[in-house]
Each structure stands twice: as C-alpha cells, then as structure tokens.
C-alpha atoms as a PDB file:
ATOM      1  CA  UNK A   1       3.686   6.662  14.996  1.00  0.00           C
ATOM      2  CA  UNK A   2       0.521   4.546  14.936  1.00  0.00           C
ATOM      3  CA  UNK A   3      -0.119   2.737  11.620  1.00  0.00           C
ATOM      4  CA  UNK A   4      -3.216   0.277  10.317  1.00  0.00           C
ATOM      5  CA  UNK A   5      -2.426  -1.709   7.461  1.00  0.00           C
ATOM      6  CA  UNK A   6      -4.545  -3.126   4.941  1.00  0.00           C
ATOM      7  CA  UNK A   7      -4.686  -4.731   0.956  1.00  0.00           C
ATOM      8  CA  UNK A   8      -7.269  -6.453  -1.004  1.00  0.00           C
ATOM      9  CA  UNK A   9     -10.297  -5.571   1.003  1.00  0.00           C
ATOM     10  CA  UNK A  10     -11.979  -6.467  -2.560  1.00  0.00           C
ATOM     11  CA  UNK A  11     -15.353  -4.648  -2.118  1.00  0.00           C
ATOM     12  CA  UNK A  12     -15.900  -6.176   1.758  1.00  0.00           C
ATOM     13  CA  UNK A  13     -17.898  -3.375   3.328  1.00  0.00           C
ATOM     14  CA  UNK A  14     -18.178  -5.480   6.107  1.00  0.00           C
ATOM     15  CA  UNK A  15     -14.437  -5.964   6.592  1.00  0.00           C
ATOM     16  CA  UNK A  16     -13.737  -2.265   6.005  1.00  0.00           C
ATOM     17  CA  UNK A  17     -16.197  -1.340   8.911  1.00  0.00           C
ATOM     18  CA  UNK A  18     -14.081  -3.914  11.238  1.00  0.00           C
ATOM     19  CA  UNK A  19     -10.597  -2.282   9.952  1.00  0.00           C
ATOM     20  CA  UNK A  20     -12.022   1.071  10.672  1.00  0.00           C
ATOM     21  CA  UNK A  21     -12.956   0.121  14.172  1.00  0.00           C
ATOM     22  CA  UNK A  22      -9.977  -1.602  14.731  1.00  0.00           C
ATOM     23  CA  UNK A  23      -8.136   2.053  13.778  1.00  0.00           C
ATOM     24  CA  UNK A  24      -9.747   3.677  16.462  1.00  0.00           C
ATOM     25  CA  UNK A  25      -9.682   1.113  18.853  1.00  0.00           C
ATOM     26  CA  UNK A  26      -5.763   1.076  18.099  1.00  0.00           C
ATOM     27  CA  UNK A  27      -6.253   5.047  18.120  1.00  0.00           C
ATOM     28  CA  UNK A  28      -3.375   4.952  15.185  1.00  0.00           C
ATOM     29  CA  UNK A  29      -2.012   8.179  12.945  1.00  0.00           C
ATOM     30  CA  UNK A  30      -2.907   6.523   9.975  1.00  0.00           C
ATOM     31  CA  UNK A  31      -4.955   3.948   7.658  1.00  0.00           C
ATOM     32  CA  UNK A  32      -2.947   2.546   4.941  1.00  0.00           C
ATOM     33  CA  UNK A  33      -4.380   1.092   2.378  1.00  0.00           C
ATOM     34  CA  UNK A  34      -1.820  -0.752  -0.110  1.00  0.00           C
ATOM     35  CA  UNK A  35      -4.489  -1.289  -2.992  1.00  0.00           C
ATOM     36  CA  UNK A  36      -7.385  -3.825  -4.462  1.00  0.00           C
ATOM     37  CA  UNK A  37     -10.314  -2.257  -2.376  1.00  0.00           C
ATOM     38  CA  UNK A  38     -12.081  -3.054  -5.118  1.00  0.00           C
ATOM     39  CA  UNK A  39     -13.043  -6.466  -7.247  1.00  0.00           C
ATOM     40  CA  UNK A  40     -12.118  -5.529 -10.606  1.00  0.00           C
ATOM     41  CA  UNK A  41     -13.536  -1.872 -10.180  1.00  0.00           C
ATOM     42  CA  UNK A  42     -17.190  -3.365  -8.951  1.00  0.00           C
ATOM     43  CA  UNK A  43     -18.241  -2.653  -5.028  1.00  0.00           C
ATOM     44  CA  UNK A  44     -16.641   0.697  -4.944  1.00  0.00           C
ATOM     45  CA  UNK A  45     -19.554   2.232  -2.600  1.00  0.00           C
ATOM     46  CA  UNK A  46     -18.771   3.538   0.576  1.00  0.00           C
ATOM     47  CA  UNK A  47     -15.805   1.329   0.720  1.00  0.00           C
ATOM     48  CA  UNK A  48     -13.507   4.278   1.691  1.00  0.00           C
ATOM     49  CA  UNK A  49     -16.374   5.663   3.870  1.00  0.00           C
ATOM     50  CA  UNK A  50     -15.682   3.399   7.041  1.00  0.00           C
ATOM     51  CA  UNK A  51     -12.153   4.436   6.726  1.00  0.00           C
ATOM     52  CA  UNK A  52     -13.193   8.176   6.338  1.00  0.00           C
ATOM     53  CA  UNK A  53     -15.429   8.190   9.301  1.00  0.00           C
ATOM     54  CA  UNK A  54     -12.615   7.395  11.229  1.00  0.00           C
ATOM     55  CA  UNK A  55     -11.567  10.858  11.722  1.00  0.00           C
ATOM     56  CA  UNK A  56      -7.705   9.390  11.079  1.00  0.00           C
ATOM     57  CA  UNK A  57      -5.908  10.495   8.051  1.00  0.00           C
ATOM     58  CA  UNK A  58      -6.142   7.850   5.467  1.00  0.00           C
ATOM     59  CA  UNK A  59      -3.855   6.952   2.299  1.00  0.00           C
ATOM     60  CA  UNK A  60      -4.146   4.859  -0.048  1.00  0.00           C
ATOM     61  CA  UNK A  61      -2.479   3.630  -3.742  1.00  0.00           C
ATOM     62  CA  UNK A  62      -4.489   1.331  -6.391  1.00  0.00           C
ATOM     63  CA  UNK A  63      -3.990  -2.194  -7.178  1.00  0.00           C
ATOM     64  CA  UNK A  64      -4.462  -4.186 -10.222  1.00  0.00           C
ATOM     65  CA  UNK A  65      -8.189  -4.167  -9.794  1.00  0.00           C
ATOM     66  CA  UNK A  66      -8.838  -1.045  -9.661  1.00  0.00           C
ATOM     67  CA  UNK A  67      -7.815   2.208 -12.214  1.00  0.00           C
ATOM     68  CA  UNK A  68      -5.615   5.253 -11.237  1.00  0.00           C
ATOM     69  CA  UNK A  69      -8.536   7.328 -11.967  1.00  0.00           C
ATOM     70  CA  UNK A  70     -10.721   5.053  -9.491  1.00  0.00           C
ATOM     71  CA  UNK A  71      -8.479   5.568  -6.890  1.00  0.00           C
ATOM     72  CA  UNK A  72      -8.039   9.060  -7.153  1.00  0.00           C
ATOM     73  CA  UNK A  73     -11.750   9.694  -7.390  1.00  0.00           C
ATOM     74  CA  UNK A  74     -12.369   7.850  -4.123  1.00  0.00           C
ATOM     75  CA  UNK A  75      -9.134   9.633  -2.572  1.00  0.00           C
ATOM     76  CA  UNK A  76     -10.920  12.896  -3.296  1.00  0.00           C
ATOM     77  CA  UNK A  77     -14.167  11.692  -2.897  1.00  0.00           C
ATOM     78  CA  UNK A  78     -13.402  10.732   1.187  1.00  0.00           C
ATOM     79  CA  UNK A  79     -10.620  13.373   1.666  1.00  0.00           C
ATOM     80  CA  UNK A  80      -7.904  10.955   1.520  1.00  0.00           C
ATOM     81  CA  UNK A  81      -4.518  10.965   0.122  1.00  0.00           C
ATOM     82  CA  UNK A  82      -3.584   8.797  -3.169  1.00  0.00           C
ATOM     83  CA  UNK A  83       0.387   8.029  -2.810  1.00  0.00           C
ATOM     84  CA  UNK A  84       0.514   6.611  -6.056  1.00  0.00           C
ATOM     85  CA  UNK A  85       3.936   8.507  -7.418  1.00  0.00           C
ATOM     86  CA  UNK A  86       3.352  10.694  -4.528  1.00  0.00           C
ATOM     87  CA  UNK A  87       4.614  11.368  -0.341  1.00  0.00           C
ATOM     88  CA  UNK A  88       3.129  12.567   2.985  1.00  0.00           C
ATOM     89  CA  UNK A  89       5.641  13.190   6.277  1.00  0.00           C
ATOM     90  CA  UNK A  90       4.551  12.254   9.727  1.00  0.00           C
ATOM     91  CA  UNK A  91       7.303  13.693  11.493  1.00  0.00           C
ATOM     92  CA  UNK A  92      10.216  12.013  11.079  1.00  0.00           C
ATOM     93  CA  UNK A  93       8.474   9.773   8.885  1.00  0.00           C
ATOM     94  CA  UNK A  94       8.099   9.592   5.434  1.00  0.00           C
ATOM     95  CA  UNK A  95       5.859   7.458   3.571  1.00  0.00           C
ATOM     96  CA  UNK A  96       6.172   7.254  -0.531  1.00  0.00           C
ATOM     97  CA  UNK A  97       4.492   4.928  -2.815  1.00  0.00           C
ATOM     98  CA  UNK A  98       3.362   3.842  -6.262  1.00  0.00           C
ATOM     99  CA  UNK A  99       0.074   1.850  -6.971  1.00  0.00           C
ATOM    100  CA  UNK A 100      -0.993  -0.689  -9.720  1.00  0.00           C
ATOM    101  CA  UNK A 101       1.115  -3.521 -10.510  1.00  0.00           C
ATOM    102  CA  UNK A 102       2.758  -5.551 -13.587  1.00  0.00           C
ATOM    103  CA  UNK A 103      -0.326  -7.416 -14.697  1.00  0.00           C
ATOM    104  CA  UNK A 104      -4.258  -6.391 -14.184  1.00  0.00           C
ATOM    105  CA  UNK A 105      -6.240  -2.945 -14.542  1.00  0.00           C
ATOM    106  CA  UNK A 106      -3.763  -0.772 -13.683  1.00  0.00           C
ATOM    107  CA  UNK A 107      -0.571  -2.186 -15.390  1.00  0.00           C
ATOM    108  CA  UNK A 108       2.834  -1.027 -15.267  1.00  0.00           C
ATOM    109  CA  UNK A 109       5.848  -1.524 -16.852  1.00  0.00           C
ATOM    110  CA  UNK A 110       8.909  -1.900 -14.390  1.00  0.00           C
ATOM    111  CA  UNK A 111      10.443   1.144 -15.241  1.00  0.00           C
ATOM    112  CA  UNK A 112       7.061   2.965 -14.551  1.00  0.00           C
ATOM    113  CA  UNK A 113       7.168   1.689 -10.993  1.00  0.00           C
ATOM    114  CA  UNK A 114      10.753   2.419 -10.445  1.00  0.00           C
ATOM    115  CA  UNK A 115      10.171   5.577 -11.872  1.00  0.00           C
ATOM    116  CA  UNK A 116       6.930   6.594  -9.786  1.00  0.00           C
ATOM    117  CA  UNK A 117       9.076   5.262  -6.508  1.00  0.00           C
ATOM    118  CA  UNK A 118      11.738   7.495  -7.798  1.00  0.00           C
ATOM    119  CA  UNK A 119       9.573  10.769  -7.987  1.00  0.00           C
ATOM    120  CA  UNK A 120       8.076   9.980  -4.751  1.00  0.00           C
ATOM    121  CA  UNK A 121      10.795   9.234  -2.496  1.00  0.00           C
ATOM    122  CA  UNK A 122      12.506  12.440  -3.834  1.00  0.00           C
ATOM    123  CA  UNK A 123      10.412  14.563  -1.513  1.00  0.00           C
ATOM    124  CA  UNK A 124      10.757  12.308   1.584  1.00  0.00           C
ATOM    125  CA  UNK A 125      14.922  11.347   1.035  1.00  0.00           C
ATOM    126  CA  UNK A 126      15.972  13.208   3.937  1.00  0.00           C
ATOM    127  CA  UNK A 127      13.633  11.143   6.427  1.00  0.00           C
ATOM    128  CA  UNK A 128      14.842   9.593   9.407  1.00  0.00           C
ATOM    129  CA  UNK A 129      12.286   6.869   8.591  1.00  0.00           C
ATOM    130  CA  UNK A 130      11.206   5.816   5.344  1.00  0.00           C
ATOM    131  CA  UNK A 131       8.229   3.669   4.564  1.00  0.00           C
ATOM    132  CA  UNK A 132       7.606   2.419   1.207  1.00  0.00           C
ATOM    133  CA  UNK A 133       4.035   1.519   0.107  1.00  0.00           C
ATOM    134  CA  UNK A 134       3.066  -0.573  -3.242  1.00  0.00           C
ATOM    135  CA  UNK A 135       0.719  -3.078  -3.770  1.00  0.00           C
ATOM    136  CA  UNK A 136       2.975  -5.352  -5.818  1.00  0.00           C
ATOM    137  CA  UNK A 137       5.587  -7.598  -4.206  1.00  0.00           C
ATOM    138  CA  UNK A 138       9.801  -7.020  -4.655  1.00  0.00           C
ATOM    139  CA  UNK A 139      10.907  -9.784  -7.093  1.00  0.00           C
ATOM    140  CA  UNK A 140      13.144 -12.461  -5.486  1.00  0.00           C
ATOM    141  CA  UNK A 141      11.061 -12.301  -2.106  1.00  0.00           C
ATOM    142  CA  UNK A 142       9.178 -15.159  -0.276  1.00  0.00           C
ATOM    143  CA  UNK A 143       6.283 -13.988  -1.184  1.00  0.00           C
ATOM    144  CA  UNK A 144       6.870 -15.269  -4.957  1.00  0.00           C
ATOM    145  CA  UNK A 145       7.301 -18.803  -3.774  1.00  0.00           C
ATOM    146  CA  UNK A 146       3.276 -18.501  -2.376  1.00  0.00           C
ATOM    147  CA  UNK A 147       1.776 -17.757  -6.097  1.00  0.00           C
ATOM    148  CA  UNK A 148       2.553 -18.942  -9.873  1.00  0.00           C
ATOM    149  CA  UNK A 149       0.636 -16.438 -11.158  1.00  0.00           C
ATOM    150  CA  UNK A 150       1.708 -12.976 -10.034  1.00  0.00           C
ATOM    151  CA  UNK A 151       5.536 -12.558 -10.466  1.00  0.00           C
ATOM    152  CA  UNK A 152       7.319 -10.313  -8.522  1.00  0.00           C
ATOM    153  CA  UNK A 153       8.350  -6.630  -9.023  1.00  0.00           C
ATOM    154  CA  UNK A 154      12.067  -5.841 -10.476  1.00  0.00           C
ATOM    155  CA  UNK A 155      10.843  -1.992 -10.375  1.00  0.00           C
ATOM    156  CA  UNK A 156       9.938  -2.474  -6.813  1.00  0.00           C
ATOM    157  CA  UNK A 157      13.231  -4.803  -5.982  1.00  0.00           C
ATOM    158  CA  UNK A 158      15.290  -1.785  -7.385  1.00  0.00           C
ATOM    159  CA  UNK A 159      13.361   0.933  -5.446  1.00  0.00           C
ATOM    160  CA  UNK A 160      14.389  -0.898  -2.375  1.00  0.00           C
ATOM    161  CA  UNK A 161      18.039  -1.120  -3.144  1.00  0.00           C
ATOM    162  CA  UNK A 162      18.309   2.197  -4.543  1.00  0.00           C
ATOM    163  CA  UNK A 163      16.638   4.271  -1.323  1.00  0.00           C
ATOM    164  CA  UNK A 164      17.219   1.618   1.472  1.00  0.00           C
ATOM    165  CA  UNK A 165      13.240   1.985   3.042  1.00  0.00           C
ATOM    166  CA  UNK A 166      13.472   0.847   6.701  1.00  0.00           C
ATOM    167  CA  UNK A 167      10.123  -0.641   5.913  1.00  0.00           C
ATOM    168  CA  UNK A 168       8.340  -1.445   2.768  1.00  0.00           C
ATOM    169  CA  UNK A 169       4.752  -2.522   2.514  1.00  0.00           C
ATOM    170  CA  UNK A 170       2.653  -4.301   0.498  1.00  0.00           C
ATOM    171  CA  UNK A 171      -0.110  -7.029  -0.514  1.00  0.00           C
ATOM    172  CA  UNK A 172      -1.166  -8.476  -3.624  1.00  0.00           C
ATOM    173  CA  UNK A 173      -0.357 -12.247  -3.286  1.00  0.00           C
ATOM    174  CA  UNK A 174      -3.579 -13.536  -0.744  1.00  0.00           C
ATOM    175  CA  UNK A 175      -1.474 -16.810   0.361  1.00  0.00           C
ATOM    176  CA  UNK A 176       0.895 -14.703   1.512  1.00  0.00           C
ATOM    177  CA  UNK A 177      -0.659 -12.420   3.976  1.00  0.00           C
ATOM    178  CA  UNK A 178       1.446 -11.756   7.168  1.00  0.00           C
ATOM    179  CA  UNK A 179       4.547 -13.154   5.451  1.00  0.00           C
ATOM    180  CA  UNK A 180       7.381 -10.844   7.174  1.00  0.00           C
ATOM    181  CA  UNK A 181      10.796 -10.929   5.683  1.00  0.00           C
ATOM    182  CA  UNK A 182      14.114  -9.040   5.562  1.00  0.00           C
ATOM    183  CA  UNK A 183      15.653  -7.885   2.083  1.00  0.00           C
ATOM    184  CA  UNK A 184      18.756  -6.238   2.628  1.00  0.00           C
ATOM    185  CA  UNK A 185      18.038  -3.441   5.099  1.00  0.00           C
ATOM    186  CA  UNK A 186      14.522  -2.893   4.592  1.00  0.00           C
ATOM    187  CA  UNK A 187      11.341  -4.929   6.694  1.00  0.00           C
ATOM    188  CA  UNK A 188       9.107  -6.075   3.521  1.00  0.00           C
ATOM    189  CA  UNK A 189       5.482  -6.699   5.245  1.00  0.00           C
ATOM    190  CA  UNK A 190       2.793  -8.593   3.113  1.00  0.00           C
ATOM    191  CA  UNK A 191      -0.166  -6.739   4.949  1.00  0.00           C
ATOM    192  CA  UNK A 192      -3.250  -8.729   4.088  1.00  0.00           C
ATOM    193  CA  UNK A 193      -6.735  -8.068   3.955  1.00  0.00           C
ATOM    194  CA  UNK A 194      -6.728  -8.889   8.054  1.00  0.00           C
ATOM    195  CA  UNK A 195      -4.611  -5.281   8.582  1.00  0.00           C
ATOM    196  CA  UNK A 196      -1.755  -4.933  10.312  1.00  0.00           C
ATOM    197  CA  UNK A 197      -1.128  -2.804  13.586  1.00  0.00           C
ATOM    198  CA  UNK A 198       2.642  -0.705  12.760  1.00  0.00           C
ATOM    199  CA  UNK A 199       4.254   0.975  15.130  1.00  0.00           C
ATOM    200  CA  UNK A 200       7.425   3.007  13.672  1.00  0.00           C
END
C-alpha cells in the first residue's frame, strides 16, 4: 500500500494542486491528510478539491485551526473520509485516528484524545498493520525539542503504548517536518506540509 502524506497545507491551493499531482504521479491508495488545511478556518475553498479530483480515496482529521464540524463538512463535501475517532482498512491495513489537538480551535483534553484513539482503533485491533493518524505530536518525542509553544500529547503518548501502531503519523510542529523517530515499537513520522510518499 501506496500512501501520500500531508499536514498544515494552511489554505495553499497552490500546494494542494502539487500534492495532488504528486498522488497520481506516485499512483498511491491513499491521500492522508493529518490536519490544519486551513488558517484558522479562513481559505477553506476548494482546498480538498485538488485532492478529490484525484480519483484516490482521501482521509483526513482536523487540526487546531480548523473545527470538527469544518472538517466534516469538507469530508462530505469532497467524498472523503474524516478519521477523527473513526477507521478505514486497506487490506491488511488499518488506519485509525483522532483530529484537533491540546491547544487551538479544536481543543482537546488528553483523555478526549486517548479516548477518540481508543474508539477508533477498536475496529481496526486485529490488523496486521496499524497506522495511527493525529495531528498533534506524542509527548516526550523529538519533535517537542523543535517548538516552546505546542507541548506534546500524553493522550497520544498513551495511545501508542497502549495499541503498539507500527506507524503513527502526524504534523503540527512546522520546524519539525520530516523529523523521523522511533518510540518504542511504533515509526512516529512528522509529515509536513511537503507530503510524504509511505509505502506499508
């Protein structure tokens, strides 16, 4: 399985027309799309649309610029699946997730994110591969040490402990896009806004 992943497109039509072309140049299974594709809920036209056109299944979760409600507007609005507290299979894949974060527009409490991991992971336990999807960082990762002002996740950090993802995903902290790093026996990935090519 084929996947392109993305974060914190932030409105860029432009850079969501190069990500979709990239997708099908890559000819992947899937666009991922790990939140903040908008700038504090502004520039939300047509930036699914390049994704959409595409033909390839996309899924995305919010950040903390844009609402659960935006999300799932645009998610029905382009045919696309929200993962936020929810899972999709791809085979022997399955990929669960939970939007927002612990500051911004859509903010969580800890236990909200471990509990919307929890929920969504139920339906994909029995997966030979499992890919986790947020947009906030794990707390205690690398990624921390790149920002002073976006802490990391302890809902997230327990998620990966508890369900052991081969692979998590996410974005959120800008200095720390590509930033690849092992915590215990999952692959946490800092996707960026550039997108990331994932083969599982």
């Amino acid at each position: 399985m084929k996947i392109l992943a993305t974060g914190d497109i932030h409105g860029d039509i432009g850079l969501a027309r190069k990500l979709a072309d990239k997708a099908k140049e890559q000819n992947v299974d899937l666009v991922l799309i790990c939140g903040d594709f908008t700038y504090f809920e502004q520039s939300t036209s047509n930036i699914i649309g390049p994704f959409a056109a595409t033909k390839k299944p996309v899924a995305l979760i919010p950040g903390n610029h844009e609402t659960l409600a935006t999300a799932e507007f645009l998610a029905q609005l382009y045919g696309a699946t929200n993962l936020h507290g929810y899972s999709m299979r791809f085979g022997d894949v399955g990929i669960f997730g939970c939007g927002g974060a612990n500051i911004g527009l859509f903010q969580l409490t800890e236990k909200e994110i471990y509990d919307e991991l929890a929920k969504a992971h139920d339906k994909v336990k029995d997966a030979k591969i499992k890919v986790m999807v947020t947009h906030v960082h794990p707390v205690g990762s690398t990624m921390e040490r790149f920002t002073k002002h976006f802490p990391g996740s302890e809902g997230v950090k327990k998620a990966l402990d508890r369900f052991k993802p081969q692979l998590h995903l996410c974005s959120h902290v800008h200095e720390a896009e590509g930033v690849e790093e092992k915590m215990g026996q999952t692959t946490v990935i800092n996707v960026g806004k550039s997108g990331k090519i994932i083969e599982l």
